[in-house]
Protein backbone atom coordinates (compact mmCIF):
# COMPACT_ATOMS: atom_id res chain seq x y z
CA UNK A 1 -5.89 -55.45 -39.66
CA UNK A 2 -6.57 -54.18 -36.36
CA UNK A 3 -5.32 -50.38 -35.49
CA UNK A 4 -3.09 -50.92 -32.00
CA UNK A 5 -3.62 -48.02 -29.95
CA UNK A 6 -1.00 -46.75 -28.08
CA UNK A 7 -1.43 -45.05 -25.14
CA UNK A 8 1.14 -42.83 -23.02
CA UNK A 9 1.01 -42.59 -19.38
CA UNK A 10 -0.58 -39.21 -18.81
CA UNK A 11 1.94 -37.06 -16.82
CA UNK A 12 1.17 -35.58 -13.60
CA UNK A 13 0.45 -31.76 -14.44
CA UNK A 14 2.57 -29.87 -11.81
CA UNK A 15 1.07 -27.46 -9.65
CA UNK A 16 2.52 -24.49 -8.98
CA UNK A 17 3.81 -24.58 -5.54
CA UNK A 18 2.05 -22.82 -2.97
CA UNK A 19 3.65 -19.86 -1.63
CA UNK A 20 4.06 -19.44 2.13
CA UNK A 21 2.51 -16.55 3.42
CA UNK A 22 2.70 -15.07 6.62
CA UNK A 23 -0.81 -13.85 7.71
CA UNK A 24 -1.63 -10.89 9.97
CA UNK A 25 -4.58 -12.68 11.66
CA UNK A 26 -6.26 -12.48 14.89
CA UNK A 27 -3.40 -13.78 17.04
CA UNK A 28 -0.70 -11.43 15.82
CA UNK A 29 -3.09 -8.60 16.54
CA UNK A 30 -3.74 -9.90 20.23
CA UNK A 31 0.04 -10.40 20.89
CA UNK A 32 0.61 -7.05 19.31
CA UNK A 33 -2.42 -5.59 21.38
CA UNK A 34 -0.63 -6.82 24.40
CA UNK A 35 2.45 -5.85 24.27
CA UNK A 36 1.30 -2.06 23.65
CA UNK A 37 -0.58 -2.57 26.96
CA UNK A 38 2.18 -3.72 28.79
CA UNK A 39 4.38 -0.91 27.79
CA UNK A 40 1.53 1.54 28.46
CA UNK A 41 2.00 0.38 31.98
CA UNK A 42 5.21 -0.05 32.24
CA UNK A 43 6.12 3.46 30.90
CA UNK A 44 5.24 5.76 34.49
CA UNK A 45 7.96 3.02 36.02
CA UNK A 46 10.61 3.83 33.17
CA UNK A 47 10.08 7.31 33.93
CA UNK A 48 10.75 6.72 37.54
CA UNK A 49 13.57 5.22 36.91
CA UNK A 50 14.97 7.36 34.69
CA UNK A 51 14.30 10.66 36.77
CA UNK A 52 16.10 9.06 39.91
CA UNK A 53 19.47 9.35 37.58
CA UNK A 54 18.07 13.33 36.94
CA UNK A 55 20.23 16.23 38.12
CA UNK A 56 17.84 18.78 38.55
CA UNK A 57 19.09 22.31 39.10
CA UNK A 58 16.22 22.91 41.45
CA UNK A 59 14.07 21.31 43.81
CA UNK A 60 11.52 20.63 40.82
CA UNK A 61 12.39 17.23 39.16
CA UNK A 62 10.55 17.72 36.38
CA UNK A 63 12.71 18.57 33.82
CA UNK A 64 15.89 16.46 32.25
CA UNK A 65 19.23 18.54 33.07
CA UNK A 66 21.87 15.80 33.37
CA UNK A 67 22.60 11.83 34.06
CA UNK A 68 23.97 11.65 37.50
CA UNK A 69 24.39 9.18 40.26
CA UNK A 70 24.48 11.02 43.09
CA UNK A 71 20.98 10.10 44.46
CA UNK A 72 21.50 6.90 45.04
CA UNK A 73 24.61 7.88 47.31
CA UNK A 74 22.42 10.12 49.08
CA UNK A 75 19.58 8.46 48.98
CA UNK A 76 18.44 8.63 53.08
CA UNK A 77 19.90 11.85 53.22
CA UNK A 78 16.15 13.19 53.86
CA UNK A 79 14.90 12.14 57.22
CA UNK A 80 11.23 12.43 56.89
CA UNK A 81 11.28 10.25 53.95
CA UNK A 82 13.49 7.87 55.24
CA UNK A 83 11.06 7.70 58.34
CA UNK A 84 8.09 7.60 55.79
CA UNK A 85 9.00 4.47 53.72
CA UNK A 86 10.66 2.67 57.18
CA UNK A 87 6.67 2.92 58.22
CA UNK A 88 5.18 2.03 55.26
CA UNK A 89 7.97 -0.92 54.89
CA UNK A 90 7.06 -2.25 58.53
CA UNK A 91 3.26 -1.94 58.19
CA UNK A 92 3.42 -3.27 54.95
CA UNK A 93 5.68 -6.42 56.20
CA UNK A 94 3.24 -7.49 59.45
CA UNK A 95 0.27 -6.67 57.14
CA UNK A 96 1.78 -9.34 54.32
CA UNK A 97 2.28 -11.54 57.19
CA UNK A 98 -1.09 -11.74 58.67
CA UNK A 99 -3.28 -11.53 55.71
CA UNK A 100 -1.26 -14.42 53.92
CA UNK A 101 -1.92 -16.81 57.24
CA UNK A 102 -5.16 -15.80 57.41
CA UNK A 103 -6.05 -15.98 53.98
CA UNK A 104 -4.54 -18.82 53.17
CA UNK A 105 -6.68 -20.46 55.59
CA UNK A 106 -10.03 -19.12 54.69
CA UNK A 107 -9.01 -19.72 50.92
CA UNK A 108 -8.51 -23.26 51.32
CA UNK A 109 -11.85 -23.43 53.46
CA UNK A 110 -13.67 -21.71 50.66
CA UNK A 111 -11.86 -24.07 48.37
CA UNK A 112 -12.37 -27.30 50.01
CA UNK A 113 -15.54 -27.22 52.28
CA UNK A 114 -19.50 -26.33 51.93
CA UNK A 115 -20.21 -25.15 55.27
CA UNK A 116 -23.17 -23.49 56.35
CA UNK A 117 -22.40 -19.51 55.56
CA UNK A 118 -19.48 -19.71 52.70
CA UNK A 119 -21.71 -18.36 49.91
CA UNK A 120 -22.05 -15.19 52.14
CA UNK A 121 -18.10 -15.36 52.79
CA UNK A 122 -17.58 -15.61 49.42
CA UNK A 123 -19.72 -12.53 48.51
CA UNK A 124 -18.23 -10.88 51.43
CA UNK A 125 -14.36 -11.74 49.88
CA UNK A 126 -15.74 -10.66 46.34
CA UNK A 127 -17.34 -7.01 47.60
CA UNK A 128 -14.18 -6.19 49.71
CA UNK A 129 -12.37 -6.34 46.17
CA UNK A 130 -14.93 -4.56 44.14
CA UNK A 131 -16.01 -2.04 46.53
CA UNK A 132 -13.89 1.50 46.54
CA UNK A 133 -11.17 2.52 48.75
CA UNK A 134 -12.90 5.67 49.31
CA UNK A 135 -16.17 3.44 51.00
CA UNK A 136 -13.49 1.28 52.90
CA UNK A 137 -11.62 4.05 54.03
CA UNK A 138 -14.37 6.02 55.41
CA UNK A 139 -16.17 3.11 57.20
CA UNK A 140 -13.15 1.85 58.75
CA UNK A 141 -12.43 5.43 59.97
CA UNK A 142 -16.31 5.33 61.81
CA UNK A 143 -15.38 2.11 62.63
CA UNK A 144 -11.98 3.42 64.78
CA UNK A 145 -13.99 6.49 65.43
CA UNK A 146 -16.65 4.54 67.37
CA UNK A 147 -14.35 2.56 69.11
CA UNK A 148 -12.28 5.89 70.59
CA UNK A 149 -9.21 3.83 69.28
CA UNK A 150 -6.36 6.40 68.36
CA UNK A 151 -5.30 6.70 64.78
CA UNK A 152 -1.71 5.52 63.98
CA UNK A 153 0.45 3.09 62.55
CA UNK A 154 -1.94 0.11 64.25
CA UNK A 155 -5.24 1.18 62.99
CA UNK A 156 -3.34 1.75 59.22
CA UNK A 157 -1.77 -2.23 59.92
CA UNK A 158 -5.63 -3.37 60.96
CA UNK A 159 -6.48 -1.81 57.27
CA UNK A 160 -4.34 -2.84 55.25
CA UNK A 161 -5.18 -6.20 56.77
CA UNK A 162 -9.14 -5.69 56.26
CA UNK A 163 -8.36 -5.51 52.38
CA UNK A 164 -5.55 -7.49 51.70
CA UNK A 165 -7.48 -10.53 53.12
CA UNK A 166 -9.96 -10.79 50.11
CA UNK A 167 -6.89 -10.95 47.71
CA UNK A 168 -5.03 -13.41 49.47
CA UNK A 169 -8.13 -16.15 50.08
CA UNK A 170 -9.02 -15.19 46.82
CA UNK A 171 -5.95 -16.37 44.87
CA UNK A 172 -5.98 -19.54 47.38
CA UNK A 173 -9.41 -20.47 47.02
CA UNK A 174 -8.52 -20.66 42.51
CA UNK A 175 -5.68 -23.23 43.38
CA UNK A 176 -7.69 -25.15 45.75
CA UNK A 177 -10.21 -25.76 43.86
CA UNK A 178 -8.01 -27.08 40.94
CA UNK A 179 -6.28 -29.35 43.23
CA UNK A 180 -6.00 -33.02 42.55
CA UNK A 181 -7.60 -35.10 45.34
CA UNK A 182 -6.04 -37.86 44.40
CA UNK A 183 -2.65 -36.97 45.44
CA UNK A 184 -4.23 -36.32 49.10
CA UNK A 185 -6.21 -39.55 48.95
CA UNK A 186 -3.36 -41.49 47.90
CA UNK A 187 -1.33 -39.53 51.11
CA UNK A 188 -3.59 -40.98 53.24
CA UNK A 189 -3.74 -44.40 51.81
CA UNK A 190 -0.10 -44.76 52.72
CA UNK A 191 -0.76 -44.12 56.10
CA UNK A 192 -0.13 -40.09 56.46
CA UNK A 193 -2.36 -38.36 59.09
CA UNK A 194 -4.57 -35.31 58.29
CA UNK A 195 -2.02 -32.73 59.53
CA UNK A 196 0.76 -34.66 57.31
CA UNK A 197 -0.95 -34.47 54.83
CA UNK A 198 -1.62 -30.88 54.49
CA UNK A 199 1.88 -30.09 55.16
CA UNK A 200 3.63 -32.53 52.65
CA UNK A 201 1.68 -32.77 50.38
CA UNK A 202 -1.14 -30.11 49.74
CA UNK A 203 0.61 -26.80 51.29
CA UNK A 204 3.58 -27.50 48.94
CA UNK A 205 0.99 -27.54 45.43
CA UNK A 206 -0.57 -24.40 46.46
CA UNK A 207 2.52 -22.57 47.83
CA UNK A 208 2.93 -20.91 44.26
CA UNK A 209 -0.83 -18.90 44.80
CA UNK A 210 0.31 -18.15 48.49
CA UNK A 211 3.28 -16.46 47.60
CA UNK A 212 1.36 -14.62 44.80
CA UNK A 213 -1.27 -13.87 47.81
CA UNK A 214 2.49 -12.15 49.54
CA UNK A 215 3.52 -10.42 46.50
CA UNK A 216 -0.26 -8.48 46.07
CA UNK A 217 -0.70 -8.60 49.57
CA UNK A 218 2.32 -6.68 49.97
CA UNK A 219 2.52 -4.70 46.84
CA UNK A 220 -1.55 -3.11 47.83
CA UNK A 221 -0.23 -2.51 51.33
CA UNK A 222 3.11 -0.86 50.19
CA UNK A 223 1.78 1.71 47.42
CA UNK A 224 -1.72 2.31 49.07
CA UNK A 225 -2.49 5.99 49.67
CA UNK A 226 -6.48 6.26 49.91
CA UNK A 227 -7.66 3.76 52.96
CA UNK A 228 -4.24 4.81 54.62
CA UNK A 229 -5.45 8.58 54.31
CA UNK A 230 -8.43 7.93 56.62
CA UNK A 231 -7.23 5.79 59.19
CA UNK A 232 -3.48 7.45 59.28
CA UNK A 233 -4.09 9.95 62.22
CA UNK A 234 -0.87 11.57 62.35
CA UNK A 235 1.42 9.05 60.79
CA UNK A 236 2.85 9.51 57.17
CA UNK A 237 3.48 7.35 55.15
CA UNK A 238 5.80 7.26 52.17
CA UNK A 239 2.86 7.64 50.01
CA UNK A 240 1.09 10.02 51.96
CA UNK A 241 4.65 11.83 52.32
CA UNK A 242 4.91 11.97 48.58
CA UNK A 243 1.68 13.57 48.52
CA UNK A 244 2.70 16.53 50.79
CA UNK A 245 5.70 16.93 48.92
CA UNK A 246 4.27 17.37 45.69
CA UNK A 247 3.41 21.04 46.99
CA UNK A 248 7.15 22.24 47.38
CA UNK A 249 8.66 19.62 44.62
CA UNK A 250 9.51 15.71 44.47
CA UNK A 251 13.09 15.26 45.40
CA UNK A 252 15.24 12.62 43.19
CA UNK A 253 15.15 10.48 46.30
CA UNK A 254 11.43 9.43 45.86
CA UNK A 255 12.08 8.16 42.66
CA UNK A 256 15.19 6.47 44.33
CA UNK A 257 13.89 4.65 46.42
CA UNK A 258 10.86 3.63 44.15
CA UNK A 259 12.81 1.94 41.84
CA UNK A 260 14.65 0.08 44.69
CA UNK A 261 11.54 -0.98 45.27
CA UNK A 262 10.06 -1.91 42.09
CA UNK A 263 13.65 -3.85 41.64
CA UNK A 264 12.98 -5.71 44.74
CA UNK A 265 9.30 -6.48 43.86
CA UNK A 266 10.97 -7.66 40.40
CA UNK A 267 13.36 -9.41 42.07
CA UNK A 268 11.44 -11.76 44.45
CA UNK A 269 9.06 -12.62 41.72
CA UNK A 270 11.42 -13.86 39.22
CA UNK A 271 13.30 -15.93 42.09
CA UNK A 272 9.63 -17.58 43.83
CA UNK A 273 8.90 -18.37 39.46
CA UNK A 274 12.13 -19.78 39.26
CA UNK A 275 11.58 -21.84 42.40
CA UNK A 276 8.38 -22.79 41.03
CA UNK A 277 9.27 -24.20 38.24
CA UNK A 278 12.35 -26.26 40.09
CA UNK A 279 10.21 -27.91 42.33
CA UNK A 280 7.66 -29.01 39.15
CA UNK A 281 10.52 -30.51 37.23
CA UNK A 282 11.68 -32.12 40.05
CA UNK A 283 8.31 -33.52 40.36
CA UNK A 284 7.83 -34.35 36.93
């Protein structure tokens, strides 16, 4: 008689079930990391901000003594300053405007072309951005000097000009060299001349890095204190008026008027991003 064995399906044994856990790893700490640096930065302009609602009880706004709008009501009531930051608005407005043509042209040059010379351009572009204000602003002053050309609100516009340049070509020259052919060789294929094409079709791709070449452009031009210093002659500035008033005590108007504007800074940036990203889904 033969013993049947009997043999029972062996049962799974059940794990126990892994618990999620969240780690702290090495992209927690970098978003962390940036964040703090961000706020770092961010916290001179929430101090601004907050000091232009201040209601000093002297002419030291230093000190919190009250919320208060008032300074925004009286906001021009100073005529120098008003004066200062009309300057430095103009100069900063026709120095935008003429280092974003310009720039955008020699950036798209750089970009698209090898031409005899555009390594040395390129170094040029790249030393004008590395070097420091205080070695631009002296050798544009024995520059002016040399030429007997009176110091003023046209040899501060030249300046600005000089070293705005780099940044705009700069930013243009990183989109150009990312753009797609294609897109202009198919132009072209359908029959679109040269000039067409830029206009249609490649100006519109890299109009996001030319109005980021206007928003640096006009941001170094608005805030810069050091190259303006040299070259300024007898016109102030509003930074170089904030300067001389730091002697005898900041009025609440200064920090006014900076956070106007920071807001307006804050403001066109958002709406060209916005813009931006209208025209790529319409695209898409």
């Amino acid at each position: 008689m033969s013993q049947a064995t009997l043999s029972r399906p062996v049962e799974p044994t059940s794990r126990p079930a892994a618990r999620k856990t969240r780690r702290f790893g090495g992209n927690s700490l970098l978003h962390v990391f940036t964040w703090v640096v961000i706020l770092w930065l961010l916290l001179p302009i929430f101090v601004m901000i907050a000091f232009g609602f201040n209601n000093p009880k002297g002419r030291y706004n230093q000190t919190w003594d009250g919320f208060t709008f008032k300074w925004y009501a009286r906001v021009f009531e100073i005529h120098d300053l008003t004066s200062a930051l009309i300057t430095s608005l103009v100069i900063a407005v026709v120095a935008t405007i003429v280092s974003t043509a310009l720039g955008t042209g020699i950036g798209y040059a750089l970009g698209r072309y090898r031409f005899r010379g555009s390594g040395t351009l390129n170094l040029i572009m790249f030393a004008t951005i590395s070097s420091p204000e205080l070695i631009m602003g002296a050798s544009l002053l024995s520059f002016f000097v040399s030429l007997g050309a009176g110091l003023g609100v046209v040899t501060i516009t030249i300046a600005h000009i000089m070293f705005s340049l780099s940044f705009v070509a700069i930013v243009v020259r990183a989109r150009v060299l990312t753009l797609d052919r294609s897109i202009e060789e198919a132009a072209a294929d359908l029959g679109a001349t040269p000039w067409t094409t830029f206009w249609k079709v490649t100006f519109p791709i890299i109009l996001p890095a030319v109005f980021a070449g206007v928003l640096l452009a006009f941001a170094l031009s608005i805030d810069d204190f050091v190259v303006t210093n040299f070259t300024s002659g007898t016109t102030t500035t509003f930074p170089l008026w904030i300067w001389g008033a730091t002697r005898v005590g900041l009025p609440p108007q200064v920090n006014v008027m900076g956070t106007l504007i920071f807001a307006f800074g804050v403001l066109l940036a958002v709406s060209m991003t916005v813009s931006s990203r209208r025209r790529a889904k319409r695209a898409g």
